[in-house]
Protein backbone atom coordinates (compact mmCIF):
# COMPACT_ATOMS: atom_id res chain seq x y z
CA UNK A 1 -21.73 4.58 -36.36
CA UNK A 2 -20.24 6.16 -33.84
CA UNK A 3 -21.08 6.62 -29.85
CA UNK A 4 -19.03 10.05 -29.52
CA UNK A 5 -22.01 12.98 -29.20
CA UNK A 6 -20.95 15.84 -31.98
CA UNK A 7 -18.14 18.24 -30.99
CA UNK A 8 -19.13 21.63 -29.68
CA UNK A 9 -17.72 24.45 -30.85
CA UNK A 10 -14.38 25.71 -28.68
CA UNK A 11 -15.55 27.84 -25.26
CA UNK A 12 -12.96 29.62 -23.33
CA UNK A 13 -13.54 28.87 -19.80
CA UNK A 14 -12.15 32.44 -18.98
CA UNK A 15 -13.55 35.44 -20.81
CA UNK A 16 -11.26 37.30 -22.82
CA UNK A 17 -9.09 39.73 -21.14
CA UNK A 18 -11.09 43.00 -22.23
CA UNK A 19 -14.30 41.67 -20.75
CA UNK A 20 -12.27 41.13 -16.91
CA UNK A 21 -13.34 43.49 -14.32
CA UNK A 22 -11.56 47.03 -13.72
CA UNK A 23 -8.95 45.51 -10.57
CA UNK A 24 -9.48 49.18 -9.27
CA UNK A 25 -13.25 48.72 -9.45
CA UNK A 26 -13.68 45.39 -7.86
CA UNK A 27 -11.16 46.75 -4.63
CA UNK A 28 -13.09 49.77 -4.34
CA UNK A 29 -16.53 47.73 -3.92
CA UNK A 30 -14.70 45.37 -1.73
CA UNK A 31 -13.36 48.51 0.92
CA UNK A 32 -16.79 49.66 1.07
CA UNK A 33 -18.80 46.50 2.04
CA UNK A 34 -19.01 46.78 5.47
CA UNK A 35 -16.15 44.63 8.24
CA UNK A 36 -17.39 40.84 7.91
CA UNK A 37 -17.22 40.73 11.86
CA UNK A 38 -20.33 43.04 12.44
CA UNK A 39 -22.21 45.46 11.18
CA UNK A 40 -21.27 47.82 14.51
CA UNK A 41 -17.63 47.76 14.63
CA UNK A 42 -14.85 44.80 14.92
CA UNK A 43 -15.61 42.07 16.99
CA UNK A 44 -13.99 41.30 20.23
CA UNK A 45 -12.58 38.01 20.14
CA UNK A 46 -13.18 35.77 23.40
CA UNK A 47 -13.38 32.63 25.72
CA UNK A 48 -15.44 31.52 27.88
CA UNK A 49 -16.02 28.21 30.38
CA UNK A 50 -18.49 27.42 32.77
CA UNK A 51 -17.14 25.38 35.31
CA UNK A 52 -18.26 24.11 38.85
CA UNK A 53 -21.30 26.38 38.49
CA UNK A 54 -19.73 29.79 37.43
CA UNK A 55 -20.09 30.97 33.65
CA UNK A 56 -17.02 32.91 32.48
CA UNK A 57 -16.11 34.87 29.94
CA UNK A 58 -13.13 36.48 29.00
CA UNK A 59 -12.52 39.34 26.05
CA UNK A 60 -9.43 41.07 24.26
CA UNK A 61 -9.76 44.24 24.86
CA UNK A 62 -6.06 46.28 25.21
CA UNK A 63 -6.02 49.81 25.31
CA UNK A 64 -9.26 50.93 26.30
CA UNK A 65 -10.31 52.85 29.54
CA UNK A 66 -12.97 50.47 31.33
CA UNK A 67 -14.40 53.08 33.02
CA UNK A 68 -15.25 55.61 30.31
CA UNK A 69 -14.45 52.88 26.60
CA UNK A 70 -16.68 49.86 28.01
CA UNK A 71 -20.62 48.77 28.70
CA UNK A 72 -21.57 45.85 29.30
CA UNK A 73 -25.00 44.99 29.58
CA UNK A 74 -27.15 41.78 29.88
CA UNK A 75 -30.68 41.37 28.75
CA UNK A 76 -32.91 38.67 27.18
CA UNK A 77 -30.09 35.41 27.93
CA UNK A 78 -27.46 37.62 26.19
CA UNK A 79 -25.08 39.29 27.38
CA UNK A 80 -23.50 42.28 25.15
CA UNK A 81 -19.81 43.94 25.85
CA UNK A 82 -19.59 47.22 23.53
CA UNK A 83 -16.37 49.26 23.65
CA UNK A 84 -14.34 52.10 21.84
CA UNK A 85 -10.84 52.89 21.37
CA UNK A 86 -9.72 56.24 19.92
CA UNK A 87 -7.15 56.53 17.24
CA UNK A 88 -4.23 59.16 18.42
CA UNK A 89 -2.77 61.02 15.59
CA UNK A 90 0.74 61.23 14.93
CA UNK A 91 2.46 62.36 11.80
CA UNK A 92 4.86 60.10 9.84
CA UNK A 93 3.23 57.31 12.24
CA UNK A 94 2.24 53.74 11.12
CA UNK A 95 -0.60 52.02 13.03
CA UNK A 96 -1.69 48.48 12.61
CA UNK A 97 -3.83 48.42 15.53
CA UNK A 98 -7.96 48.38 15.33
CA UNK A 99 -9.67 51.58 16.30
CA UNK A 100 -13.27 52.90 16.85
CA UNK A 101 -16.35 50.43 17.68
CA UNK A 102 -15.80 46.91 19.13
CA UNK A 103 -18.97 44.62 19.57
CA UNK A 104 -19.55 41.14 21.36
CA UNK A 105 -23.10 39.35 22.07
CA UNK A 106 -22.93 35.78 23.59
CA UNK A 107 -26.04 33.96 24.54
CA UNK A 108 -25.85 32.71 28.32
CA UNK A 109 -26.00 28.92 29.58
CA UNK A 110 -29.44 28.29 31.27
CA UNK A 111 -29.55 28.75 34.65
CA UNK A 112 -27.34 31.80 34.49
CA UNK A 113 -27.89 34.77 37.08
CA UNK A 114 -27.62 37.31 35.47
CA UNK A 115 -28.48 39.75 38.76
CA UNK A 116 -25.12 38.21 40.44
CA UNK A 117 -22.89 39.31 37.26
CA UNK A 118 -19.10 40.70 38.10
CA UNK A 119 -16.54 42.51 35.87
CA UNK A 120 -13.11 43.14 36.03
CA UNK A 121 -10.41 44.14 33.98
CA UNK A 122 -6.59 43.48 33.92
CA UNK A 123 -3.79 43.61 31.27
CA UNK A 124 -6.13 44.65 28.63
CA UNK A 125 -8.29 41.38 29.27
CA UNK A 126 -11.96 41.80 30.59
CA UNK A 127 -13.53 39.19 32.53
CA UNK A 128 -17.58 38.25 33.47
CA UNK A 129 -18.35 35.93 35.44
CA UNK A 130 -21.79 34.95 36.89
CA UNK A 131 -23.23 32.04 38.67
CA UNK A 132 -25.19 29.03 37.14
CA UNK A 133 -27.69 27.18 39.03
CA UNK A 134 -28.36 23.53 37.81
CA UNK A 135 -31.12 22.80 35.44
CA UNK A 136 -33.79 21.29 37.66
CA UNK A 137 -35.40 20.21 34.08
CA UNK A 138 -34.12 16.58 33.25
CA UNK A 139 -32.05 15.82 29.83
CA UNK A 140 -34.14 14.51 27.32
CA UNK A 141 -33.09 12.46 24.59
CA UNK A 142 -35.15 12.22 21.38
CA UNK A 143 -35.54 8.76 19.96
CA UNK A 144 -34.14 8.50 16.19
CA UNK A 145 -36.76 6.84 14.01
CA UNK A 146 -35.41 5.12 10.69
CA UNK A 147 -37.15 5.52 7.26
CA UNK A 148 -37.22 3.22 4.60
CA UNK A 149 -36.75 4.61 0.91
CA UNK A 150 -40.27 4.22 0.12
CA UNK A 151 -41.34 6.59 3.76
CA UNK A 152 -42.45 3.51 5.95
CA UNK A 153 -41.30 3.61 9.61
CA UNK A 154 -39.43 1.13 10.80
């Protein structure tokens, strides 16, 4: 007697090389989803710190005009930096750079002001800063309860 189950019949793990996908196809699906960054444009990349009571951010953002390429705004504990670069074009030219919409929205710390918000930009690099006042709402900490397998408490 033996313990081996029967033999199934040979599989291919790959299908057979008619059934593949047209490679033309499956690239021309994949150029029209839409940019994995955001649905609005590429995102602008960042930092930010809050330190000694003053939330700071700081975004990427070379080539643009601040005065006429950039909004910021702030509403609802976020704050939202939207911005535009035009493409110039040149004939016989090669661009790698990213043109057209650029879109950030970071949630604030609590406590932020977001009346008392500043702005500035140098060398392509724009930078918010706003004051944060100190929770006056304690830290809680949650207690961790244990379950046995069965669902008692311990």
């Amino acid at each position: 007697m033996s313990i081996l189950s029967p033999r199934r019949p040979h599989q291919a793990l790959l299908p057979t090389w008619p059934s593949l996908p047209d490679w033309s196809d499956l690239m021309a699906r994949f150029e029209s989803m839409p940019p994995w960054t955001s649905l609005e444009g590429h995102m602008i990349r960042v930092e930010e710190h809050l330190d000694k009571g003053r939330y700071t951010l700081r975004a990427e953002l070379p080539g643009v005009d601040p005065d006429k390429d950039v909004d910021i705004s702030v509403r609802d504990g976020q704050l939202t930096i939207k911005a535009e670069r035009s493409q110039r074009h040149e004939e016989g030219a090669r661009s790698e750079f990213h043109y057209g919409s650029f879109y950030r929205s970071m949630p604030l710390p609590a406590g932020a002001k977001e009346d008392d918000i500043d702005a500035t930009y140098t060398d392509g690099i724009l930078t918010v800063t706003m004051p944060v006042t100190e929770s006056s709402t304690p830290e809680k900490h949650v207690e961790i309860k244990k379950t046995t397998p069965s669902g008692t408490t311990d």
